[in-house]
Structure formats: structure tokens, C-alpha cells
N, C-alpha and C. Protein backbone atom coordinates (compact mmCIF):
# COMPACT_ATOMS: atom_id res chain seq x y z
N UNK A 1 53.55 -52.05 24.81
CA UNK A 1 53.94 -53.44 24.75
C UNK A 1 53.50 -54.15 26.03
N UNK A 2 53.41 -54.98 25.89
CA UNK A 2 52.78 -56.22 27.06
C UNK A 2 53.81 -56.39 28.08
N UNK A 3 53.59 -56.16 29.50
CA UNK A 3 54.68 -56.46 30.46
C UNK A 3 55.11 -58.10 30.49
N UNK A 4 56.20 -59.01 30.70
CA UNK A 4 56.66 -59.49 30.32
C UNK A 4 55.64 -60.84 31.05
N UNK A 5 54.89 -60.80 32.15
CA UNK A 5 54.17 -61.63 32.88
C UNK A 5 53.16 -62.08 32.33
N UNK A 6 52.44 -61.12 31.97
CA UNK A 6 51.46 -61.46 30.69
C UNK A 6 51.79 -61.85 29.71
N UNK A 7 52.63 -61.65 28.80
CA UNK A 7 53.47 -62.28 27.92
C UNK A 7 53.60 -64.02 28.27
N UNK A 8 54.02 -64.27 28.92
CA UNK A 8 54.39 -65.49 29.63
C UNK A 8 53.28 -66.32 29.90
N UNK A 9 52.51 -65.77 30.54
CA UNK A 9 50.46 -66.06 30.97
C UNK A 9 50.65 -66.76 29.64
N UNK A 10 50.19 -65.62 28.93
CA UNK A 10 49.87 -65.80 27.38
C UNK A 10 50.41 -67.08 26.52
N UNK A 11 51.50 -67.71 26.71
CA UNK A 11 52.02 -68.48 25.98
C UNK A 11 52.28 -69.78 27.02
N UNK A 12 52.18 -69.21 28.02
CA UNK A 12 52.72 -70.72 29.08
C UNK A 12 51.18 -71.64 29.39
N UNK A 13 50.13 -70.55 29.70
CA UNK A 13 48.83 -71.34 30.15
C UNK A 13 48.04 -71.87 28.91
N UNK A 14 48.30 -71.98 27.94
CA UNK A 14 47.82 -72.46 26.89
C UNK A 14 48.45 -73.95 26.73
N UNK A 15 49.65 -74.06 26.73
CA UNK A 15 50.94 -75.29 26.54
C UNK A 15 50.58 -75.70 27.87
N UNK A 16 50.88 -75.26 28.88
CA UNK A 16 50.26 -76.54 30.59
C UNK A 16 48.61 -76.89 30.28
N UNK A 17 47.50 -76.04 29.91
CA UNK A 17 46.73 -76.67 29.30
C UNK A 17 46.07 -77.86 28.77
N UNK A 18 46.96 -77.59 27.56
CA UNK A 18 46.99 -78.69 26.22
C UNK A 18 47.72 -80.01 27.04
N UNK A 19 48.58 -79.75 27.71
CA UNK A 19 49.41 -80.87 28.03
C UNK A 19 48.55 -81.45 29.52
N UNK A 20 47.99 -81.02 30.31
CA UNK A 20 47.05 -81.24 31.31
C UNK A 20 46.15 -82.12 30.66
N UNK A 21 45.32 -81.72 29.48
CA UNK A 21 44.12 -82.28 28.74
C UNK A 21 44.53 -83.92 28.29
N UNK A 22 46.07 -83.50 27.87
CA UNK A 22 46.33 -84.39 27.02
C UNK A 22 47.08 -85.99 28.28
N UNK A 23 47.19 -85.77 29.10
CA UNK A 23 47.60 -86.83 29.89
C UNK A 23 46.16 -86.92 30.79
N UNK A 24 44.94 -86.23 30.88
CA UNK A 24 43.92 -87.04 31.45
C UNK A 24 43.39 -87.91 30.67
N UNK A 25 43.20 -87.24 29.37
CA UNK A 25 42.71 -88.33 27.84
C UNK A 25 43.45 -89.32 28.00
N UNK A 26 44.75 -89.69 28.60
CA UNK A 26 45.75 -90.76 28.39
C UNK A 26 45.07 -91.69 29.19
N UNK A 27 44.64 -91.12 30.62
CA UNK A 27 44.50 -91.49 31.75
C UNK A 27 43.21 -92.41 31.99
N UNK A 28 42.06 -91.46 30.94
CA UNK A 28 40.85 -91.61 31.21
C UNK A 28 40.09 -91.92 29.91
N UNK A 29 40.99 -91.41 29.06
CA UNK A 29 40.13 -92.06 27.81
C UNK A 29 39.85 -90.28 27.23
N UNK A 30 39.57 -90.37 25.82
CA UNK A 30 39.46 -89.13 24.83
C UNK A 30 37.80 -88.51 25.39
N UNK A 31 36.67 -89.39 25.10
CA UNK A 31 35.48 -88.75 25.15
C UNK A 31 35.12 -88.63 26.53
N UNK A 32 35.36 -89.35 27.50
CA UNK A 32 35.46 -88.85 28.97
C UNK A 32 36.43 -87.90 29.68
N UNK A 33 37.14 -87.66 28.59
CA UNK A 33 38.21 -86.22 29.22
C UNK A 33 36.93 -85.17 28.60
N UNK A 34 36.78 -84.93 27.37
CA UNK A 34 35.81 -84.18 26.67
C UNK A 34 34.14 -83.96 27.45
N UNK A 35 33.89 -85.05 27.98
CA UNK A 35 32.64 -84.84 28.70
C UNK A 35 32.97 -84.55 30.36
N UNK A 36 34.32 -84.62 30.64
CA UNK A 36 34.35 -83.69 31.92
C UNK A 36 34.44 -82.48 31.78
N UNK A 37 35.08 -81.93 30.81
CA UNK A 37 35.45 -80.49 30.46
C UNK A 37 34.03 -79.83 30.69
N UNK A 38 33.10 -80.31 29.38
CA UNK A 38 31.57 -80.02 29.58
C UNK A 38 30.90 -80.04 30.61
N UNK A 39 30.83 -81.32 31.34
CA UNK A 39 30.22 -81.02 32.42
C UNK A 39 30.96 -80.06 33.72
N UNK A 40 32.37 -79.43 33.69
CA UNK A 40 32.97 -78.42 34.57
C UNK A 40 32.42 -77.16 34.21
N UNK A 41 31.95 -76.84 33.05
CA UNK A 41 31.54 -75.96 32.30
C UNK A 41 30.33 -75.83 32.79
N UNK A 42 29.51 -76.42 32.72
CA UNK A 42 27.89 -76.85 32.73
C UNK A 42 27.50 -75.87 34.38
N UNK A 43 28.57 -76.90 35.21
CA UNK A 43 28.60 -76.82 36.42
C UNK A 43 29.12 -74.98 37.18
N UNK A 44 30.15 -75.18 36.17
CA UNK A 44 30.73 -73.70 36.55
C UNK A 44 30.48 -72.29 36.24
N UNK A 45 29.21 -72.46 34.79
CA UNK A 45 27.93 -71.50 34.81
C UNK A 45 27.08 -71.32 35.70
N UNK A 46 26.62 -72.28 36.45
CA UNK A 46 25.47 -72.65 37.31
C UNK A 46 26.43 -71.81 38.48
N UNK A 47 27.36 -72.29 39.00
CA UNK A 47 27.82 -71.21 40.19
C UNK A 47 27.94 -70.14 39.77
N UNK A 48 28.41 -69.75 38.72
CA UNK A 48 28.43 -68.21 38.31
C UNK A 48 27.30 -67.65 38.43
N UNK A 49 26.80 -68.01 37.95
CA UNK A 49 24.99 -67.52 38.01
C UNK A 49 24.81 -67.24 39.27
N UNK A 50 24.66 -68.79 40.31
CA UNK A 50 24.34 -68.49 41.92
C UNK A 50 24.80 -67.30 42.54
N UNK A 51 26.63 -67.55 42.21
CA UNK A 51 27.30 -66.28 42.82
C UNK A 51 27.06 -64.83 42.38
N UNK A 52 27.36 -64.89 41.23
CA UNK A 52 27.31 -63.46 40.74
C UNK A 52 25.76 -62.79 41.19
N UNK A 53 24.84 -63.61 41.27
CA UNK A 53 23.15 -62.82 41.95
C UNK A 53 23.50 -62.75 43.22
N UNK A 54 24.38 -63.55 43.73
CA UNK A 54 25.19 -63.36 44.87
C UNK A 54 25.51 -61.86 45.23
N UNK A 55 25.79 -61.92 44.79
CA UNK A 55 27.33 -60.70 44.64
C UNK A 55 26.82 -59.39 44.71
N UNK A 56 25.53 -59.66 43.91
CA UNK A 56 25.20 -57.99 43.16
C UNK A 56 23.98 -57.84 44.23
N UNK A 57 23.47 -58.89 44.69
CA UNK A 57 22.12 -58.18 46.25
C UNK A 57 23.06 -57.65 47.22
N UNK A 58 23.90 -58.39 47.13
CA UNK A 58 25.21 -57.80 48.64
C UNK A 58 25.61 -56.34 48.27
N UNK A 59 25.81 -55.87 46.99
CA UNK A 59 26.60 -55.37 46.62
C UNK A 59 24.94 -53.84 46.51
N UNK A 60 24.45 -54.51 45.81
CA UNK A 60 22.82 -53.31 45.64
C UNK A 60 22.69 -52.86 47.57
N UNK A 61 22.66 -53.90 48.20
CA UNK A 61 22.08 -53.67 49.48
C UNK A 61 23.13 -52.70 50.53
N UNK A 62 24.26 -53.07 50.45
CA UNK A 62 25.39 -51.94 50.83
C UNK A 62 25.39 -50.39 49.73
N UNK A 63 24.82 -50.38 49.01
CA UNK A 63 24.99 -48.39 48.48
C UNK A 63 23.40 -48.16 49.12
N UNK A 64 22.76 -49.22 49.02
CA UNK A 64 21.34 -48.87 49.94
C UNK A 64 21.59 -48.09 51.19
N UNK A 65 22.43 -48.82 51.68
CA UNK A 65 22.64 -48.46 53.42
C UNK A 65 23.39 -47.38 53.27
N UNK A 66 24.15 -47.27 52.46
CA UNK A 66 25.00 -45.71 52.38
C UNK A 66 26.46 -46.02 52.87
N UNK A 67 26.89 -47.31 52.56
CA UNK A 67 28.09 -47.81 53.00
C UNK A 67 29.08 -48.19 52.06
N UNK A 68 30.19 -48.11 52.07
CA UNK A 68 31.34 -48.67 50.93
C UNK A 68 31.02 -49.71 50.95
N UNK A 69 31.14 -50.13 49.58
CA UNK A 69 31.25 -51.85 49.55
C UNK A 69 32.66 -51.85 48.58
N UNK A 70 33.54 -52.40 49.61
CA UNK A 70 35.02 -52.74 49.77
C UNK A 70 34.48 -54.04 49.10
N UNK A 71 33.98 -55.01 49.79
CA UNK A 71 34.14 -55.82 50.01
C UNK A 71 33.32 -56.79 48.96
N UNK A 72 32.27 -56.55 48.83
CA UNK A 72 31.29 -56.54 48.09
C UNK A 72 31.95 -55.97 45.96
N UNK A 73 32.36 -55.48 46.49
CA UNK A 73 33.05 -55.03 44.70
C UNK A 73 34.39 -55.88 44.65
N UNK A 74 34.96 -56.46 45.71
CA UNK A 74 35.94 -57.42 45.52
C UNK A 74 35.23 -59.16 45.16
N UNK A 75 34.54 -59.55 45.47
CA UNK A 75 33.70 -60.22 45.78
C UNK A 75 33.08 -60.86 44.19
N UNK A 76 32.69 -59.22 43.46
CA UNK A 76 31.87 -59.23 42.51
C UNK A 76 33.03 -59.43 41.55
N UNK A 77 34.32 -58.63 41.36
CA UNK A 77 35.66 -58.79 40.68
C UNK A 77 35.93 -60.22 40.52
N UNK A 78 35.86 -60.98 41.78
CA UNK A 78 36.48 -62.12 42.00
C UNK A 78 35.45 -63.28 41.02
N UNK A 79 33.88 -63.08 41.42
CA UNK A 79 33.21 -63.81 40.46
C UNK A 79 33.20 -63.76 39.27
N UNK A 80 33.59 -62.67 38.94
CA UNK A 80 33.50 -62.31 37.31
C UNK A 80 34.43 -62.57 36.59
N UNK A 81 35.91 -62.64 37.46
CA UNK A 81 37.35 -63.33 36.76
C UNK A 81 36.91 -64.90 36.57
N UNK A 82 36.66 -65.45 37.87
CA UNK A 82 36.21 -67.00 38.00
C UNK A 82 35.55 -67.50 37.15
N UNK A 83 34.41 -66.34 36.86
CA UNK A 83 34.07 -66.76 35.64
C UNK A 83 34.33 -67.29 34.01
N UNK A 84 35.12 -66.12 33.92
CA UNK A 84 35.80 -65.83 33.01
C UNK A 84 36.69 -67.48 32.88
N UNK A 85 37.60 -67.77 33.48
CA UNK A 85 38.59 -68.91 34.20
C UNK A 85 37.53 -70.38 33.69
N UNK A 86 36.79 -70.18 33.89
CA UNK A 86 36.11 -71.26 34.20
C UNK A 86 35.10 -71.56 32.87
N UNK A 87 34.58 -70.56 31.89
CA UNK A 87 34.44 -70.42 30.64
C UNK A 87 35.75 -70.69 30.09
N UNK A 88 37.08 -71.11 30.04
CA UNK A 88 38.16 -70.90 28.95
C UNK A 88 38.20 -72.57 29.50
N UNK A 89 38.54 -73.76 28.22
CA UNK A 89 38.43 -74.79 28.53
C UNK A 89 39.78 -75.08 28.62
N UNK A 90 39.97 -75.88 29.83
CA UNK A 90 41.09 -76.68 30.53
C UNK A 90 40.67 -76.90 32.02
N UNK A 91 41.76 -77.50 32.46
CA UNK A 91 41.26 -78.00 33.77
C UNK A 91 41.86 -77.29 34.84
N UNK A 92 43.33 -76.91 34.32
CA UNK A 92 44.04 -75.62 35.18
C UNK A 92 43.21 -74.27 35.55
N UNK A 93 42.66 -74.10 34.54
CA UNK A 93 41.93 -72.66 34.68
C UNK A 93 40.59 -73.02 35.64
N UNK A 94 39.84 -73.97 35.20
CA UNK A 94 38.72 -74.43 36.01
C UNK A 94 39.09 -74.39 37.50
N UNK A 95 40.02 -75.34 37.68
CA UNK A 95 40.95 -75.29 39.06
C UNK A 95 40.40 -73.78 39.66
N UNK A 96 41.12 -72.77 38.80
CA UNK A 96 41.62 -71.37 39.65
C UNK A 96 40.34 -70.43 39.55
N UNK A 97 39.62 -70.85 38.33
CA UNK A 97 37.81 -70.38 38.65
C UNK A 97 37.42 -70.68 39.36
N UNK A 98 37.10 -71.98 39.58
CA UNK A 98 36.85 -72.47 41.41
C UNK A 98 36.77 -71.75 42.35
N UNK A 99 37.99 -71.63 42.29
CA UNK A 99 38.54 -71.17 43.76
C UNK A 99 37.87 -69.53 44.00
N UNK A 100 37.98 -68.75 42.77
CA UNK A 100 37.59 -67.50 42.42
C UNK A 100 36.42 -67.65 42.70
N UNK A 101 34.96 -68.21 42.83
CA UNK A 101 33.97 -68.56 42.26
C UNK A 101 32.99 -69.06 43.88
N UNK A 102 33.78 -70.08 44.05
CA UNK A 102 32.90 -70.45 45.36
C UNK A 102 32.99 -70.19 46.90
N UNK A 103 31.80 -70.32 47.28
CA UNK A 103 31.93 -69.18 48.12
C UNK A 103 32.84 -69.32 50.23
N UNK A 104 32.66 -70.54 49.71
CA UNK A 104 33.98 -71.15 50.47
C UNK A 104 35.42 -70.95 50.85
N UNK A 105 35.63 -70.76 49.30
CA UNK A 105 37.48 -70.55 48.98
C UNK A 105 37.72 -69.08 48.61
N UNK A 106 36.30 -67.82 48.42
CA UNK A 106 36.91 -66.82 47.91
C UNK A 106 37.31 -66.20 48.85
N UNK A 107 37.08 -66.31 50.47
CA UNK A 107 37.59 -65.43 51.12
C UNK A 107 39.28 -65.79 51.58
N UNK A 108 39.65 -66.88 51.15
CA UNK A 108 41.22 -67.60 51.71
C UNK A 108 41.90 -66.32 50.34
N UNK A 109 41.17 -66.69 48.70
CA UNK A 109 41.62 -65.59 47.41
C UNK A 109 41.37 -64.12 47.88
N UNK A 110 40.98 -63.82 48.79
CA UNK A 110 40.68 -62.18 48.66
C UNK A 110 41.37 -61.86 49.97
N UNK A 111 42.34 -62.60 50.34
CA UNK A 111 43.00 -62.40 51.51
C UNK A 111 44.07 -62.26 50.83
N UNK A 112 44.78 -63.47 50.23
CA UNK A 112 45.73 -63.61 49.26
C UNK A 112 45.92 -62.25 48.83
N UNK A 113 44.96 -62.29 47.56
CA UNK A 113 45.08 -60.59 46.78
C UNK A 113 44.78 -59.07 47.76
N UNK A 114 44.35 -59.27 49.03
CA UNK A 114 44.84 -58.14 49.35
C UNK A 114 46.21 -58.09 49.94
N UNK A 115 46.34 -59.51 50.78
CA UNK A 115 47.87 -59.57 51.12
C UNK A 115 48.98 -58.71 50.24
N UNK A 116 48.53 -59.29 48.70
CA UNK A 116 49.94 -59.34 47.43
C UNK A 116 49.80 -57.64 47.41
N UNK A 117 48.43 -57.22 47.41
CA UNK A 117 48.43 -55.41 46.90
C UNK A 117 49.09 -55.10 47.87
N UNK A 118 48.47 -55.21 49.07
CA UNK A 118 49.00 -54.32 49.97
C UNK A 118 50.87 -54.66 50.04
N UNK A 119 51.28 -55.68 49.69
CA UNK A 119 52.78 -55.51 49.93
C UNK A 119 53.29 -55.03 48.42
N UNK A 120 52.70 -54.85 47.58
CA UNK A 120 53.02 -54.00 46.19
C UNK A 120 52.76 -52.91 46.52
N UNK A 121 51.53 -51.80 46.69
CA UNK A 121 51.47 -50.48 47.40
C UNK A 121 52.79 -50.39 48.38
N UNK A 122 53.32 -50.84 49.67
CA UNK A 122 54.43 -50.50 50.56
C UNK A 122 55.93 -50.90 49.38
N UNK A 123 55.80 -51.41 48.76
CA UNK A 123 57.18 -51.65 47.74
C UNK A 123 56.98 -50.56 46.25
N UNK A 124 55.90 -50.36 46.05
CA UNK A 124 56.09 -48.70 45.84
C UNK A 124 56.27 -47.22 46.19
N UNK A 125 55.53 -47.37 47.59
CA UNK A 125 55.62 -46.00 48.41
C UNK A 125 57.21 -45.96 48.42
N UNK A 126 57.79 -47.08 49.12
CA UNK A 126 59.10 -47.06 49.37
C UNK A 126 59.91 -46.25 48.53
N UNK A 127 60.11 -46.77 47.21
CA UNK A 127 60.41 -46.52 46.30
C UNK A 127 60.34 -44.89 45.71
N UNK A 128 59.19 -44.66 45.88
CA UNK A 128 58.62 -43.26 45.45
C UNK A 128 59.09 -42.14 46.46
N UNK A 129 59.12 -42.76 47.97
CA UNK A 129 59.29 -41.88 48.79
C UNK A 129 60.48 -40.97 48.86
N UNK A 130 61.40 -42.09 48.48
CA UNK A 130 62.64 -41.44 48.69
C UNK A 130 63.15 -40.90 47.25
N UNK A 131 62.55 -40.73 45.80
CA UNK A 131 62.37 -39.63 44.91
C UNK A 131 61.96 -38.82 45.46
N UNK A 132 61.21 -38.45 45.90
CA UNK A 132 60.27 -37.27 45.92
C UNK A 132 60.11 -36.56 47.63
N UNK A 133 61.32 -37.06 48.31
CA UNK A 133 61.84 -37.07 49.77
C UNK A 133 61.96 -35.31 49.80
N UNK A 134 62.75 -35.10 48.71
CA UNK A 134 63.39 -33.46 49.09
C UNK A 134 61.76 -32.60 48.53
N UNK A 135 61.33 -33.56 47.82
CA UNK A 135 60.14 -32.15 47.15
C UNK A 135 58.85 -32.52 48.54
N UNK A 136 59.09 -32.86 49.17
CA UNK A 136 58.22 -32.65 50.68
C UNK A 136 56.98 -33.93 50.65
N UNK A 137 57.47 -34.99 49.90
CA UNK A 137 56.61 -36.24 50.02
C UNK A 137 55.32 -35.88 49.04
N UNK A 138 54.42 -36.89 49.00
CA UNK A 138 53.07 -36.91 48.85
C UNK A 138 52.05 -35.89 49.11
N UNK A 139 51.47 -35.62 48.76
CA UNK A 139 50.02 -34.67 49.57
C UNK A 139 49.81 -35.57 50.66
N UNK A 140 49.11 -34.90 51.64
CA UNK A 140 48.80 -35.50 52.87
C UNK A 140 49.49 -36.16 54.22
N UNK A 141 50.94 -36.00 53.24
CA UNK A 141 52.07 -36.39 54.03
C UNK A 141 52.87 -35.52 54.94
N UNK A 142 53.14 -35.61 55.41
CA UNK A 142 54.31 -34.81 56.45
C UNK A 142 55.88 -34.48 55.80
N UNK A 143 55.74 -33.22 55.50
CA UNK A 143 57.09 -33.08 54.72
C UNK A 143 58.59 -33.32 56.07
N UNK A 144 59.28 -33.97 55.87
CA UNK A 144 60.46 -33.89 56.97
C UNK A 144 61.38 -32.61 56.60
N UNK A 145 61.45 -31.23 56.82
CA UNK A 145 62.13 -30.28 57.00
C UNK A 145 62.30 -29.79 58.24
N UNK A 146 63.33 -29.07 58.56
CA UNK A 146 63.92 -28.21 59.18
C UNK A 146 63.34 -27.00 59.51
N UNK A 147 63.76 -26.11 59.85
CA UNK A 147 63.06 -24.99 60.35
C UNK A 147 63.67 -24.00 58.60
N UNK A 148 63.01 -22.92 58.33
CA UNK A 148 63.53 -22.36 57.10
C UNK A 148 63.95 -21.06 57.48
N UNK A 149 64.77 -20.82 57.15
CA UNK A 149 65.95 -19.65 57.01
C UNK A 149 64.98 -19.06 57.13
N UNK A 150 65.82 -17.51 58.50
CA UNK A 150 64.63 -15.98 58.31
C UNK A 150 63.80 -16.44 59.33
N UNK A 151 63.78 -17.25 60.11
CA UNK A 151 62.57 -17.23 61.20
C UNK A 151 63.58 -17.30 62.46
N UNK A 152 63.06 -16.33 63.46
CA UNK A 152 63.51 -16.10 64.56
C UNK A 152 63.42 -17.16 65.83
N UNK A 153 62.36 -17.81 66.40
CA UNK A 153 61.68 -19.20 66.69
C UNK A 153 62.27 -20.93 66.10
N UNK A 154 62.45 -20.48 64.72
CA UNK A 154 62.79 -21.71 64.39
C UNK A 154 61.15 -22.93 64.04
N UNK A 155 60.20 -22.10 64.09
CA UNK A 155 58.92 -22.67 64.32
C UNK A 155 58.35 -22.08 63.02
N UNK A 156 58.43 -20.88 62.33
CA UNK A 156 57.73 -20.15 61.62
C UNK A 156 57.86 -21.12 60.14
N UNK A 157 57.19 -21.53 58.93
CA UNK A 157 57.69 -21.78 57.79
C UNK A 157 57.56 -23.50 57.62
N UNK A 158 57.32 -23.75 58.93
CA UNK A 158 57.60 -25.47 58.90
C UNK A 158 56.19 -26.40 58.34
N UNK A 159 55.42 -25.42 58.51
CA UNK A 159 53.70 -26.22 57.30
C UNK A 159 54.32 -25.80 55.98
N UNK A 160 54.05 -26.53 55.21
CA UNK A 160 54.52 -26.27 53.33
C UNK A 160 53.11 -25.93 52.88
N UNK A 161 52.32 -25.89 53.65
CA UNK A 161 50.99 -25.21 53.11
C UNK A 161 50.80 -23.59 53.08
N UNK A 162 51.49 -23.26 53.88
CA UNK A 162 51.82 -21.60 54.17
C UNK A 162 53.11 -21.06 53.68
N UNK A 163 52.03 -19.98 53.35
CA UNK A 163 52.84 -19.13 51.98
C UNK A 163 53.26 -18.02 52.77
N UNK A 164 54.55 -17.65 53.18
CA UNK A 164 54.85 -16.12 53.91
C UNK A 164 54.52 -15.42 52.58
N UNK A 165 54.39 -14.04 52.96
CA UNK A 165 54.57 -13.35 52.14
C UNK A 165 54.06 -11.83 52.59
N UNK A 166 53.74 -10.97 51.59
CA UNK A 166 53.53 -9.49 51.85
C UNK A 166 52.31 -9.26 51.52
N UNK A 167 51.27 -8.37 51.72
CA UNK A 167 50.28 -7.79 51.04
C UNK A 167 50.54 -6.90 50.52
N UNK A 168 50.27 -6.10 49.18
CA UNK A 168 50.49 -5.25 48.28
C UNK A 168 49.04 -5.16 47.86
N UNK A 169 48.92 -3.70 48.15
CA UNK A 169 47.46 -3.00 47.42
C UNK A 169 47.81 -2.44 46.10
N UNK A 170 46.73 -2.73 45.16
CA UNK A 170 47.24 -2.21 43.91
C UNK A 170 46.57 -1.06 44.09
N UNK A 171 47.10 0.25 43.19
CA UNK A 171 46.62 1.48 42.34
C UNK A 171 45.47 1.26 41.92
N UNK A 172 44.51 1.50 42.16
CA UNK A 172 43.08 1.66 41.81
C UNK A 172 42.66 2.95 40.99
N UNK A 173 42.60 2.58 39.56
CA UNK A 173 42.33 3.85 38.69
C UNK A 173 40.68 4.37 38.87
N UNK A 174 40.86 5.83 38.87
CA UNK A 174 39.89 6.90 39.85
C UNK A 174 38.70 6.99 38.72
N UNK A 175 38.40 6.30 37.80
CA UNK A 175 37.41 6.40 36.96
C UNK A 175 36.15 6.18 37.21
């Protein structure tokens, strides 16, 4: 089932929309609301185009060099939503293609969206951490224990990567 945000997307940006469209037509008249739409359209292919060839030399030229492109695949994400935004007719969405889109405003949006992840990642770790507190955290993490029963030192047992244990040779049949 659809989380409840999308749900909402889904039914709210259609109705602000319609009702956006419908008080510029008030404003401006029916066939000049209709021939701005078109020409936002017109206009907002033409940057897509610019950007997105944009996007993808930045993006070809960083695996050239042998380097992550972080930045460059955010970049390309961002044009391709904008796009998207900016193909669906209204003026709200155009708005937020824009912004997605040119090359001005995407770095204020890709600050934004890493801002929002990165404080969603720390409001999950949180969350997760302290489930999974007694079973010794995450991989890569530092389990918080104590020293474990049976060690003389108090030092022995404290990596969770090390396995005490015995060696046992098996019976090797004489055949």
C-alpha cells in the first residue's frame, strides 16, 4: 500500500494545480494562461536538454578519472525529476522543476536534500541502535561490552570478532 505522503502528493497536487490554473485564467485570460503553460514547457525541454548533456559529460568525465561521482549522479537525479516536474502541466510543478533543473538553484536543492537524508539516516540509526544495542550494534561498529566471564585480565573476549575456542583433531581413517 502507498505510504500515506504519497497518497496525499497524489490527490493534493492535482486540486492546488487545477485551482492555480484556474485563478491565472481569471487573472489573465483562458488562452494566455494556456499559451504560458506551452511556452513553460517549450522552455523547460530546452533546459532539460542543456542540463541533462550537462549532467552526463560531468558525470562520463568523473568514472573517466576513476573518481565517485557523488555529486554528479545527484545532479543527474535532480535533472531528471525536474524534468519530469516540468513535463506534468501546471505551474506549481514547473515552479519546483525549475528549481530542480537550473543550474543556479540546484545546488541551494541538493543541499536541502542532503540536509533532509542526512537528518533521516541519524533519526534512524537512533532508532535502530538501541534495538539492536545488546546484539553488539551494526557491522563495523563498536560493540559496547564488558569484559566476558572466564578471562583472567578482563581484556581477553572484548573483539566480537574472536571466537575462543579449542582445536580438536579429527580421527583420520588409515585407508
Amino acid at each position: 500500500m502507498l505510504p500515506v505522503a504519497l497518497l496525499v502528493a497524489f490527490l493534493v497536487v492535482p486540486i492546488v494545480e487545477i485551482y492555480v490554473i484556474l485563478q491565472v485564467g481569471h487573472l489573465i485570460g483562458g488562452w494566455p494562461t494556456v499559451a504560458l503553460l506551452i511556452a513553460e514547457s517549450l522552455l523547460g525541454a530546452w533546459i532539460v536538454r542543456r542540463e541533462g548533456r550537462r549532467a552526463w559529460r560531468a558525470l562520463t568525465a568523473t568514472f573517466q578519472k576513476g573518481g565517485l561521482p557523488d555529486r554528479e549522479l545527484v545532479n543527474a537525479a535532480l535533472v531528471l525529476v525536474g524534468g519530469v516536474l516540468l513535463l506534468t502541466p501546471g505551474f506549481v510543478t514547473d515552479i519546483a522543476g525549475f528549481l530542480f533543473v537550473l543550474p543556479f538553484t540546484r545546488p541551494a536543492v541538493r543541499w536541502l536534500l542532503s540536509a533532509y537524508i542526512a537528518r533521516r539516516v541519524r533519526v534512524a540509526q537512533s532508532r535502530t541502535t538501541g534495538t539492536f544495542e545488546g546484539l553488539g550494534g551494526f557491522p563495523g561498529t563498536r560493540a559496547r561490552r564488558g569484559p566476558r566471564e572466564g578471562s583472567e585480565d578482563g581484556t581477553a573476549g572484548t573483539d566480537p570478532r574472536v571466537v575462543r575456542g579449542e582445536v580438536v583433531e579429527e580421527d583420520r581413517d588409515p585407508r
